[in-house]
PDB file of N, CA and C in Angstrom:
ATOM      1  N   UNK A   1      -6.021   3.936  -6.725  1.00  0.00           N
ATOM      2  CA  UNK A   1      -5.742   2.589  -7.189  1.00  0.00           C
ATOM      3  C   UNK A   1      -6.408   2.408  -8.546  1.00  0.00           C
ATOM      4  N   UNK A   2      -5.523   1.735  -9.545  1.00  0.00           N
ATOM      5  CA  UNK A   2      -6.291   0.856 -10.794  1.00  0.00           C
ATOM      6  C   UNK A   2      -6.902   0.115 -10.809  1.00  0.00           C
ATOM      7  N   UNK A   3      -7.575  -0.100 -11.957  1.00  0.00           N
ATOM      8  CA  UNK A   3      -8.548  -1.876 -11.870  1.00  0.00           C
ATOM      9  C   UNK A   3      -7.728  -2.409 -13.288  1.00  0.00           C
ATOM     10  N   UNK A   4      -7.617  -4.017 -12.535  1.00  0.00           N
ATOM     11  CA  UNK A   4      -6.643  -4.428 -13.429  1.00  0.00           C
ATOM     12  C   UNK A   4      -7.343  -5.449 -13.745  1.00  0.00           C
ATOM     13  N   UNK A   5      -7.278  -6.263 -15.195  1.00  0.00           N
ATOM     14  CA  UNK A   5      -7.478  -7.780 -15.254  1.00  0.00           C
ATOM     15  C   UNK A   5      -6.524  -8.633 -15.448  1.00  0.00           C
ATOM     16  N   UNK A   6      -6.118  -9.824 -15.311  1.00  0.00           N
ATOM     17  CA  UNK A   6      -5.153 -10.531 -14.936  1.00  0.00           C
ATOM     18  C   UNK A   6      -5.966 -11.979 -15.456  1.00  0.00           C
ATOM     19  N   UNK A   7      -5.187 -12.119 -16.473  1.00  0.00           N
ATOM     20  CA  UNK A   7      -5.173 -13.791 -17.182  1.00  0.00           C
ATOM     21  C   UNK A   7      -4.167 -14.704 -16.822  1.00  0.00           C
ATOM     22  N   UNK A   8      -5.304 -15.398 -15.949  1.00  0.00           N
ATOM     23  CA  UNK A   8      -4.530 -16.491 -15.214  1.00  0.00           C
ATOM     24  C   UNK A   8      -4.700 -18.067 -16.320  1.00  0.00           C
ATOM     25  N   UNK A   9      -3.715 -18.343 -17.042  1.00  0.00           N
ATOM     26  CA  UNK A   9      -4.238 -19.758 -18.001  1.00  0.00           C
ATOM     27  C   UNK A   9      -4.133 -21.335 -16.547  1.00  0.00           C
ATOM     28  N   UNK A  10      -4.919 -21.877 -16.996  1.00  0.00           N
ATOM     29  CA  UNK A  10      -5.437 -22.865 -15.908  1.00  0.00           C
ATOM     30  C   UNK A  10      -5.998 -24.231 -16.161  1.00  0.00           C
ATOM     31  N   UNK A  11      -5.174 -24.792 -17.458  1.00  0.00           N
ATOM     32  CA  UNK A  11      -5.759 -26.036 -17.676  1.00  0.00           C
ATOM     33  C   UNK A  11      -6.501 -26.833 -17.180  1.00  0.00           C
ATOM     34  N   UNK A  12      -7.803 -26.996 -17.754  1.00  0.00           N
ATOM     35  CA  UNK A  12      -8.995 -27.660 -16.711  1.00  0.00           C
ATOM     36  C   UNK A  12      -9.311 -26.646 -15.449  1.00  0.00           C
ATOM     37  N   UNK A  13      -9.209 -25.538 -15.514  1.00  0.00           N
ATOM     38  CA  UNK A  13      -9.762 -24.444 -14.207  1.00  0.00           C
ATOM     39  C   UNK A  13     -11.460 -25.003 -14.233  1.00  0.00           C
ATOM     40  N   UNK A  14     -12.144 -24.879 -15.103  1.00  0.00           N
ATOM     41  CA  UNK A  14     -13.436 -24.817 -15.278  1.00  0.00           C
ATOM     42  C   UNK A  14     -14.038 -26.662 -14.382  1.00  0.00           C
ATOM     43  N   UNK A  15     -13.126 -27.262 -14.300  1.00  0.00           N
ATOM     44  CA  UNK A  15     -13.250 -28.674 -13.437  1.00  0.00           C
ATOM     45  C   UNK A  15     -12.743 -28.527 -11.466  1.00  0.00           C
ATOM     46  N   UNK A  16     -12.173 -26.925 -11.675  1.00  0.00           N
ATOM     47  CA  UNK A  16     -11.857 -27.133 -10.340  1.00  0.00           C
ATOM     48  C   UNK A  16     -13.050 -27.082  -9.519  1.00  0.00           C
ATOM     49  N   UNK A  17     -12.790 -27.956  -8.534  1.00  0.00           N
ATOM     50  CA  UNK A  17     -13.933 -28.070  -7.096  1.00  0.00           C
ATOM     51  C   UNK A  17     -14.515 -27.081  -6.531  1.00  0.00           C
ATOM     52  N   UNK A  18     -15.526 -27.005  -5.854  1.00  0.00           N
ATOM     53  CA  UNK A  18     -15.726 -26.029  -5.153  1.00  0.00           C
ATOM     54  C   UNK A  18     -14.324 -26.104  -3.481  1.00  0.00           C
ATOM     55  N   UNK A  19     -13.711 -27.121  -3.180  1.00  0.00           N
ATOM     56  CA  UNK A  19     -12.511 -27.305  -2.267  1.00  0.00           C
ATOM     57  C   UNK A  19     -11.709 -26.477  -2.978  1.00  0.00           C
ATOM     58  N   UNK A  20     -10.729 -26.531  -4.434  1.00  0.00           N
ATOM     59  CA  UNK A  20     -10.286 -26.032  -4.523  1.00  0.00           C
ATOM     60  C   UNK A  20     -10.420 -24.416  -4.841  1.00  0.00           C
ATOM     61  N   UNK A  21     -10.867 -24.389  -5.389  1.00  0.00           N
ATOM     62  CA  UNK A  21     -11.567 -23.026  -5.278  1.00  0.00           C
ATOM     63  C   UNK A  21     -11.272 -21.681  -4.059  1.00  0.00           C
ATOM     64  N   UNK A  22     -11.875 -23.182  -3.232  1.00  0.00           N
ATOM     65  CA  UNK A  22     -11.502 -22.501  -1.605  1.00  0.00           C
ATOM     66  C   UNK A  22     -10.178 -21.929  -1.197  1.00  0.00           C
ATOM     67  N   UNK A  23      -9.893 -23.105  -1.506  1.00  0.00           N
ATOM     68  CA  UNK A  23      -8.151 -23.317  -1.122  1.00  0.00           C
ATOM     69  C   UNK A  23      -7.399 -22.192  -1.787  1.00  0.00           C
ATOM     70  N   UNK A  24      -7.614 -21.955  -3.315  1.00  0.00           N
ATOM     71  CA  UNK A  24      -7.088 -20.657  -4.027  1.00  0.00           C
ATOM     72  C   UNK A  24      -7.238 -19.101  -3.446  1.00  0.00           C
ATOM     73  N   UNK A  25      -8.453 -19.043  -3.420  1.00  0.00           N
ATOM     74  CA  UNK A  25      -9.219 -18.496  -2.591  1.00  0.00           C
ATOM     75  C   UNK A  25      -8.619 -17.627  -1.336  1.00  0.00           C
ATOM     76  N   UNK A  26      -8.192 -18.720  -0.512  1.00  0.00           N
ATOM     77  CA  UNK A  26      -7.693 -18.781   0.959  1.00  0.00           C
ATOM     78  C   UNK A  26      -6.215 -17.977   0.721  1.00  0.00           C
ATOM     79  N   UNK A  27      -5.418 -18.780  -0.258  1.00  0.00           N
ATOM     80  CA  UNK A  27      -4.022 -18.372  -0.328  1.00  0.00           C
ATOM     81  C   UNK A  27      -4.369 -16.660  -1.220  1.00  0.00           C
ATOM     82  N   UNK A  28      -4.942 -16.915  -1.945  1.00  0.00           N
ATOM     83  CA  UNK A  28      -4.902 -15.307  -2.489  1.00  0.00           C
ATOM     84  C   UNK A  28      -5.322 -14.128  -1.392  1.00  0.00           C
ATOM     85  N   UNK A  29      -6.125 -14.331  -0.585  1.00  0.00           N
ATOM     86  CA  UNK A  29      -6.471 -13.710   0.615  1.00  0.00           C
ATOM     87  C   UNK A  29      -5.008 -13.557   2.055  1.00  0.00           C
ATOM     88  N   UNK A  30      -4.342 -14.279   2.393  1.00  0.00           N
ATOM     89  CA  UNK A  30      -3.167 -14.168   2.725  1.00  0.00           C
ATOM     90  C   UNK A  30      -2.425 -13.789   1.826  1.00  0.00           C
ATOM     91  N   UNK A  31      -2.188 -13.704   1.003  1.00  0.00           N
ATOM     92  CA  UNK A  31      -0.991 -13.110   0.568  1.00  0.00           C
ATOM     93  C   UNK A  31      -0.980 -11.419  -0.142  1.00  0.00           C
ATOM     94  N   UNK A  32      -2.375 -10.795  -0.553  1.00  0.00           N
ATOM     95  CA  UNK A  32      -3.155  -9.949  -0.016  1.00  0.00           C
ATOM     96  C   UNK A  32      -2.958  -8.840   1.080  1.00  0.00           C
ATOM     97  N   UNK A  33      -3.419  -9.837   2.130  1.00  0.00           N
ATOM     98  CA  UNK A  33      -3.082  -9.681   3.452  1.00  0.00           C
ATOM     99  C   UNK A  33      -1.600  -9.063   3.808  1.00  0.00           C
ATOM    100  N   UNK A  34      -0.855  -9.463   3.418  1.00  0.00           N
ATOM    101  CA  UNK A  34       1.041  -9.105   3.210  1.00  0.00           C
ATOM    102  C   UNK A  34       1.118  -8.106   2.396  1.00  0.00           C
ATOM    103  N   UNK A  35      -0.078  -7.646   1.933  1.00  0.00           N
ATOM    104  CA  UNK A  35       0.910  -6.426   0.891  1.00  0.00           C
ATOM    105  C   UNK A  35       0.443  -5.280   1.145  1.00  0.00           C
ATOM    106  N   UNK A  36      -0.291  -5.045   2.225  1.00  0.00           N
ATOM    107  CA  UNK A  36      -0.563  -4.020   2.867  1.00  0.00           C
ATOM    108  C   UNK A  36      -1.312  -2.594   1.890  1.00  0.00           C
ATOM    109  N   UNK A  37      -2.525  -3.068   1.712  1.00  0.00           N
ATOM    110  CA  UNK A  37      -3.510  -2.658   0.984  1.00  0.00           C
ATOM    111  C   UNK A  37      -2.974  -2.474  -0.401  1.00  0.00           C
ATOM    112  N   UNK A  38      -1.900  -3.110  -1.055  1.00  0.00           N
ATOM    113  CA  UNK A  38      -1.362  -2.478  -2.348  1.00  0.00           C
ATOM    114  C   UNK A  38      -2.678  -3.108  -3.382  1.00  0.00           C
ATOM    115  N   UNK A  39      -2.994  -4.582  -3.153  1.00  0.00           N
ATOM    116  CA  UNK A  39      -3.761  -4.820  -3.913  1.00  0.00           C
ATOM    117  C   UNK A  39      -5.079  -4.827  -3.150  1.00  0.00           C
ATOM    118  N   UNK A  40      -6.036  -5.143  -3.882  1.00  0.00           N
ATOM    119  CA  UNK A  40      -7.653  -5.759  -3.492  1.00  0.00           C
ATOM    120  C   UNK A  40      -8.343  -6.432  -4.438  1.00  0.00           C
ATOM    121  N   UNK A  41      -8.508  -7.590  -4.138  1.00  0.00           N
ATOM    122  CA  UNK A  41      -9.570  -8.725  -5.300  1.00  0.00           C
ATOM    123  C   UNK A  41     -10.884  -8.161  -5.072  1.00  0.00           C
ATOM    124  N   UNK A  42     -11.525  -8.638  -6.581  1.00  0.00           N
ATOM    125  CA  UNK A  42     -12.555  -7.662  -6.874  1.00  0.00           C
ATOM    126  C   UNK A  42     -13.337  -9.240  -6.723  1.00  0.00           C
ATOM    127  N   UNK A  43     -13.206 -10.078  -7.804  1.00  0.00           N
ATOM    128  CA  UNK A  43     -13.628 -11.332  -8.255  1.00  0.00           C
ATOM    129  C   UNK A  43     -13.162 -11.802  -9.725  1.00  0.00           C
ATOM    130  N   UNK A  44     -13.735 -12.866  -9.485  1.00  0.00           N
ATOM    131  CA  UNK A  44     -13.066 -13.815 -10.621  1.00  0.00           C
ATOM    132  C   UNK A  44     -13.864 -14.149 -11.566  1.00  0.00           C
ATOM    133  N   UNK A  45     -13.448 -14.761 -13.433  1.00  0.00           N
ATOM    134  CA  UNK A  45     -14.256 -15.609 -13.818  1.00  0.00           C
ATOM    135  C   UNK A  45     -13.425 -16.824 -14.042  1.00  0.00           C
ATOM    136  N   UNK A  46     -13.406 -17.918 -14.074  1.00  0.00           N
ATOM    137  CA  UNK A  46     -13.587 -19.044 -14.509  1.00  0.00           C
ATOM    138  C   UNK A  46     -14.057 -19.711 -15.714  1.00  0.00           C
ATOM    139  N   UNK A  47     -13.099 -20.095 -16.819  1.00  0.00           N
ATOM    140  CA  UNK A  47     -13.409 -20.954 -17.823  1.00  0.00           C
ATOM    141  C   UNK A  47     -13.192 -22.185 -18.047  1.00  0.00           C
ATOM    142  N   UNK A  48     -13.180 -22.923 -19.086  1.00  0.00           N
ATOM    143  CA  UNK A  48     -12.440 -24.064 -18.711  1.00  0.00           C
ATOM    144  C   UNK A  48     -11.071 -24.384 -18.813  1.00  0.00           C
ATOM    145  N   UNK A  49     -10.268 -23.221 -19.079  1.00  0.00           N
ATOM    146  CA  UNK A  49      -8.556 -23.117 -19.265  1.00  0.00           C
ATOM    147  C   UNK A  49      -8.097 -21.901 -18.969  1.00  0.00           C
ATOM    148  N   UNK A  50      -8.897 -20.765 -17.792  1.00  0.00           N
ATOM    149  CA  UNK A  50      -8.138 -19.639 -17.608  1.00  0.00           C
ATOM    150  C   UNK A  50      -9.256 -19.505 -16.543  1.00  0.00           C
ATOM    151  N   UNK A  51      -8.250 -18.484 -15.668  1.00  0.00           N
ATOM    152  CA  UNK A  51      -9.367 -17.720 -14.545  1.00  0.00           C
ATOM    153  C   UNK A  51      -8.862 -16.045 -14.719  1.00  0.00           C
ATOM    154  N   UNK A  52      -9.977 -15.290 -15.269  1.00  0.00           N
ATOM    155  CA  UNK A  52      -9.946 -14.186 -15.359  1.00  0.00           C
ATOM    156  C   UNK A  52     -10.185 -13.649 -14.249  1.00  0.00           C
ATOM    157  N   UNK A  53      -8.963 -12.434 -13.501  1.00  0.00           N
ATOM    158  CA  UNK A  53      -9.298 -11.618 -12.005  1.00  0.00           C
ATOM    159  C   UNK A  53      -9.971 -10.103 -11.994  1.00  0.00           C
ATOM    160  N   UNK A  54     -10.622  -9.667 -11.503  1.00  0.00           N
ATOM    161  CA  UNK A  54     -10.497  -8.358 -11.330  1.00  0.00           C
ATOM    162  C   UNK A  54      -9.586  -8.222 -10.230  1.00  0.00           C
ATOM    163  N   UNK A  55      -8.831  -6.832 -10.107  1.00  0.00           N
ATOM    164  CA  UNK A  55      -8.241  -6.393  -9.144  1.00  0.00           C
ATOM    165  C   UNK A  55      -7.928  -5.114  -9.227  1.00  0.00           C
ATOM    166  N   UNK A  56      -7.769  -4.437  -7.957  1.00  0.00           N
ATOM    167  CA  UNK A  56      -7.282  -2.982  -7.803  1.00  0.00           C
ATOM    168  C   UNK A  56      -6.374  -3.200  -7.159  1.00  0.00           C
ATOM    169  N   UNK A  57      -5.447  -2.435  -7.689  1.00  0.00           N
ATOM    170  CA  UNK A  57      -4.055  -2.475  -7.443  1.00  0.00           C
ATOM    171  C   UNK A  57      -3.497  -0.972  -7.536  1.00  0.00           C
ATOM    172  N   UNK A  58      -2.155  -0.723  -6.693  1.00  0.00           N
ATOM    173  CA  UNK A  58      -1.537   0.601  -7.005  1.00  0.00           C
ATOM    174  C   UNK A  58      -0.599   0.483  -8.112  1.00  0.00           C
ATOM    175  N   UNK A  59       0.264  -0.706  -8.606  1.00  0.00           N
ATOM    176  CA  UNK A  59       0.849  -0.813  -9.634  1.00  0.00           C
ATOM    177  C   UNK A  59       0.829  -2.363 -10.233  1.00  0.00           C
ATOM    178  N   UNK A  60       1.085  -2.708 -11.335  1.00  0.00           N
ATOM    179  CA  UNK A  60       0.946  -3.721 -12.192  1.00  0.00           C
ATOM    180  C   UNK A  60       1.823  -4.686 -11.628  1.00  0.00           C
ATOM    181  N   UNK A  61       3.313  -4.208 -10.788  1.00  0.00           N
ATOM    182  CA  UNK A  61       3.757  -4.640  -9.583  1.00  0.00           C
ATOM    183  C   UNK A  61       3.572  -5.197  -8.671  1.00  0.00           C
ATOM    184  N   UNK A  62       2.925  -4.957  -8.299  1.00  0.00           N
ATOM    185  CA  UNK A  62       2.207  -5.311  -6.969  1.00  0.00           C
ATOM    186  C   UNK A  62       1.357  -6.461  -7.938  1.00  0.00           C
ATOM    187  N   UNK A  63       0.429  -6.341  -8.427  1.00  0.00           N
ATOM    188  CA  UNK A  63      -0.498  -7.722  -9.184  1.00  0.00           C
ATOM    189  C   UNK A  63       0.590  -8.877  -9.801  1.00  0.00           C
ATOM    190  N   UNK A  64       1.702  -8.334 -10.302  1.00  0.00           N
ATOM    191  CA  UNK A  64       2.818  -9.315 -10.329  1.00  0.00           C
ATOM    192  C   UNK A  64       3.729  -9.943  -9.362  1.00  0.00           C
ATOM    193  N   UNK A  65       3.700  -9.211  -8.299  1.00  0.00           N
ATOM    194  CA  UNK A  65       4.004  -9.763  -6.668  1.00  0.00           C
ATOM    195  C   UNK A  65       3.229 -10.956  -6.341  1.00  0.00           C
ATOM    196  N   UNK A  66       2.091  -9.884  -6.216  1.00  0.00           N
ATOM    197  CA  UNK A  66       0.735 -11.524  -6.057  1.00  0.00           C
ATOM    198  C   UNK A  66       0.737 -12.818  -6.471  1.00  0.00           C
ATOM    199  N   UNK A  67       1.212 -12.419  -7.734  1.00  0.00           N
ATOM    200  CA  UNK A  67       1.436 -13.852  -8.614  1.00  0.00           C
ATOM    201  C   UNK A  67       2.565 -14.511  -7.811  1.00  0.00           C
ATOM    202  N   UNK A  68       3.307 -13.585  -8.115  1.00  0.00           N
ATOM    203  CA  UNK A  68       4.719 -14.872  -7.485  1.00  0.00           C
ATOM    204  C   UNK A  68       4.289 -15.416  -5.999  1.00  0.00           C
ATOM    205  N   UNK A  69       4.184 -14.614  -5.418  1.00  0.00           N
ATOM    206  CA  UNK A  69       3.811 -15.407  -4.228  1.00  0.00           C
ATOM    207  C   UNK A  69       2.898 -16.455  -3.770  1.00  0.00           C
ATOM    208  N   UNK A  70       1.748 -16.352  -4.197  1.00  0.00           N
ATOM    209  CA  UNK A  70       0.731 -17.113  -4.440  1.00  0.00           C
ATOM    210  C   UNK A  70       1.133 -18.887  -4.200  1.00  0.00           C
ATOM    211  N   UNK A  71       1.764 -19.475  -5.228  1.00  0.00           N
ATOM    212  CA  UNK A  71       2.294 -18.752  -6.611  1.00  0.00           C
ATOM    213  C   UNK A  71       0.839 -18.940  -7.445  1.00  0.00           C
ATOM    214  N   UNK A  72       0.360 -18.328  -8.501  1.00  0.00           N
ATOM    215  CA  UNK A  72      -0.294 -17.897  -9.412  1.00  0.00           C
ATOM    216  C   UNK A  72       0.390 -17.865 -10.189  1.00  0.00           C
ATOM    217  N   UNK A  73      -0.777 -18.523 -11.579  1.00  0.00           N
ATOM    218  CA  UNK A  73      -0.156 -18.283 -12.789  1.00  0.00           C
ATOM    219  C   UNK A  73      -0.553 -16.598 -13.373  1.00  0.00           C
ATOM    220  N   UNK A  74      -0.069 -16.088 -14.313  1.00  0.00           N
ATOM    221  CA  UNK A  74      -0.126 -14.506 -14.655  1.00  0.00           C
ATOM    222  C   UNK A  74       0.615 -14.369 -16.094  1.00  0.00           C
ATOM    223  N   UNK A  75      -0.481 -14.611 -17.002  1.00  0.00           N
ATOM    224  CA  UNK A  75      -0.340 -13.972 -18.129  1.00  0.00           C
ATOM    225  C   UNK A  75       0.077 -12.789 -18.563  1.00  0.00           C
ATOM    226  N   UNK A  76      -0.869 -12.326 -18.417  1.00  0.00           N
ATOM    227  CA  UNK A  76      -1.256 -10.793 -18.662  1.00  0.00           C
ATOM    228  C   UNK A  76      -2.263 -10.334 -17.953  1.00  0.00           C
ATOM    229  N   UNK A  77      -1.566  -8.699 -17.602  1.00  0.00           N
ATOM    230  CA  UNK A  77      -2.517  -7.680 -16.687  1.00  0.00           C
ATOM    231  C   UNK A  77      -2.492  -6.755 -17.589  1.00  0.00           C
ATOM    232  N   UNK A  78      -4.353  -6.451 -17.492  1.00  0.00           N
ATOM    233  CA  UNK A  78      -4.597  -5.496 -18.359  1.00  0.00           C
ATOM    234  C   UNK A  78      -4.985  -4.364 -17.359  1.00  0.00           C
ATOM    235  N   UNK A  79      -4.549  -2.821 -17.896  1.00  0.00           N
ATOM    236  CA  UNK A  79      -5.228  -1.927 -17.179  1.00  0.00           C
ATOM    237  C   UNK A  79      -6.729  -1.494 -17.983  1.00  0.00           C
ATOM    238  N   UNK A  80      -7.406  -1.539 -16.833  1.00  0.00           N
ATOM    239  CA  UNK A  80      -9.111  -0.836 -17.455  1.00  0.00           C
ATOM    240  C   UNK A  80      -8.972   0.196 -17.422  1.00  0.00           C
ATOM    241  N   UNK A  81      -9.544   0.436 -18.941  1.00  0.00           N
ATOM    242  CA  UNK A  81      -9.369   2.288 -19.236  1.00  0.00           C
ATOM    243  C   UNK A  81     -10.313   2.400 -18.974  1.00  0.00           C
ATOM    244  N   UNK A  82     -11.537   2.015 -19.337  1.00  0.00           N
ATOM    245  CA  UNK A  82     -12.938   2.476 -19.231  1.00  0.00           C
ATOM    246  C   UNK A  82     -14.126   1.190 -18.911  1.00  0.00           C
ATOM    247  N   UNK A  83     -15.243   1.456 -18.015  1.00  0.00           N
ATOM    248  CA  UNK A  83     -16.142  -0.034 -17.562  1.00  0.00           C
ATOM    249  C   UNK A  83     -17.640   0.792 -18.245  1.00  0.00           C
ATOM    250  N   UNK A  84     -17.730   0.108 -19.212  1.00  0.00           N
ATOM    251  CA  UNK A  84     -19.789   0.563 -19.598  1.00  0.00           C
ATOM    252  C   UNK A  84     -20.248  -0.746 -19.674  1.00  0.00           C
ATOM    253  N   UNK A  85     -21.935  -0.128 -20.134  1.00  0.00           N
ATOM    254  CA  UNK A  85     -22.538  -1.649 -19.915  1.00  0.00           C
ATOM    255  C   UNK A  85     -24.075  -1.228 -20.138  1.00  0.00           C
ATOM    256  N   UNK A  86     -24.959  -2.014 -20.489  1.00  0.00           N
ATOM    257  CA  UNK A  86     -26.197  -1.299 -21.797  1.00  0.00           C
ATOM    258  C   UNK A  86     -26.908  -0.474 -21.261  1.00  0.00           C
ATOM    259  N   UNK A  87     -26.799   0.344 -20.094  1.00  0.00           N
ATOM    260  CA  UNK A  87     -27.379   1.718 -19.474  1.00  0.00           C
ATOM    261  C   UNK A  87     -26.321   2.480 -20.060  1.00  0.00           C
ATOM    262  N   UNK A  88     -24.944   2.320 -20.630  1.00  0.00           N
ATOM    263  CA  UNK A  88     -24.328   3.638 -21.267  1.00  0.00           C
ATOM    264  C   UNK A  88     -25.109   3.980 -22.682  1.00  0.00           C
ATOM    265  N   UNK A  89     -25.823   2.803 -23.338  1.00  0.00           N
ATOM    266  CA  UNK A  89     -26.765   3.669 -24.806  1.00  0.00           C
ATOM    267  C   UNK A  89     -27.245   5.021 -24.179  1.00  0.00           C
ATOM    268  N   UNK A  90     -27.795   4.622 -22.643  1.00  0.00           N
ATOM    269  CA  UNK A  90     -28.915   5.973 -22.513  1.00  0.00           C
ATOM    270  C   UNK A  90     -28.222   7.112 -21.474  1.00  0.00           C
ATOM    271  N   UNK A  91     -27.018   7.201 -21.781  1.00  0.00           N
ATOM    272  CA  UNK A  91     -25.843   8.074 -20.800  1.00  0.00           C
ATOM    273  C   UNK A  91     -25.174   9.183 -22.223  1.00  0.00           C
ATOM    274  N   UNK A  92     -24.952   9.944 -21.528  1.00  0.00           N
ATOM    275  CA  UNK A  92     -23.487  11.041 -22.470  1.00  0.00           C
ATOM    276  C   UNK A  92     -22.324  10.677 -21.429  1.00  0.00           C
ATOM    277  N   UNK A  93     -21.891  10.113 -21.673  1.00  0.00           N
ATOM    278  CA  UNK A  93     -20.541   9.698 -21.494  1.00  0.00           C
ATOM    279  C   UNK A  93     -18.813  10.572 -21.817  1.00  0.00           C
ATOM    280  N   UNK A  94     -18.036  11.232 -21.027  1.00  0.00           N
ATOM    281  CA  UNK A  94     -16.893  12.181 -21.078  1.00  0.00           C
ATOM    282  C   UNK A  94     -16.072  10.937 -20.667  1.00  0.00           C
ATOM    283  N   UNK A  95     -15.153  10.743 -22.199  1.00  0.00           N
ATOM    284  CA  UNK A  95     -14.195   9.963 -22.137  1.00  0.00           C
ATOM    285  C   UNK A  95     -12.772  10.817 -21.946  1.00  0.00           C
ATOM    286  N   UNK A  96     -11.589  10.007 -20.725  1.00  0.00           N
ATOM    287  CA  UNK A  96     -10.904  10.502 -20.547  1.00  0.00           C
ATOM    288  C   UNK A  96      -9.674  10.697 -21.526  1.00  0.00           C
TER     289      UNK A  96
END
C-alpha cells in the first residue's frame, strides 16, 4: 500500500466541533469499513479552510472512492515519495 495525502478544502473546518469532528470521523470509518482493507486512515490536520488526510491506500482510486462515498470533499491526492524529519541531518539516507 501507498501513503497518500488528500486535500480536503473545508470552509471554516478549523471552527468544526469536537461533535462534528466525531460525526466525520464516524462516517469515514464506515465507509472504510466497505472497502475491504483497500484504504486505511492514518490521521488528519485541520486548518481553518482545509483538512489535510494521511492515508494508505492501494490506489489513488480507492482514496477517490472514499471521497464519493463519504461524501468528502477531495482536492487533490498526493502520493508520498519520501517522509524525513530533523533526525535525517544525522542519517545517510538511499533515495529511491
Amino acid at each position: 500500500m501507498n501513503k497518500y495525502v488528500i486535500e480536503r478544502p473545508l470552509p471554516g473546518a478549523g471552527k468544526l466541533t469536537p461533535a462534528e469532528l466525531r460525526a466525520i470521523a464516524q462516517r469515514s470509518n464506515e465507509v472504510i469499513e466497505g472497502q475491504a482493507g483497500r484504504t486505511q486512515w492514518i490521521h488528519s490536520y485541520v486548518t481553518d479552510d482545509m483538512i489535510y488526510c494521511v492515508y494508505l491506500a492501494d490506489s489513488v482510486d480507492s482514496i477517490r472512492e472514499h471521497a464519493e462515498l463519504g461524501p468528502f470533499p477531495c482536492e487533490k491526492v498526493s502520493l508520498v515519495a519520501t517522509i524525513f524529519d530533523p533526525t535525517t541531518a544525522d542519517k545517510v539516507m538511499a533515495f529511491a
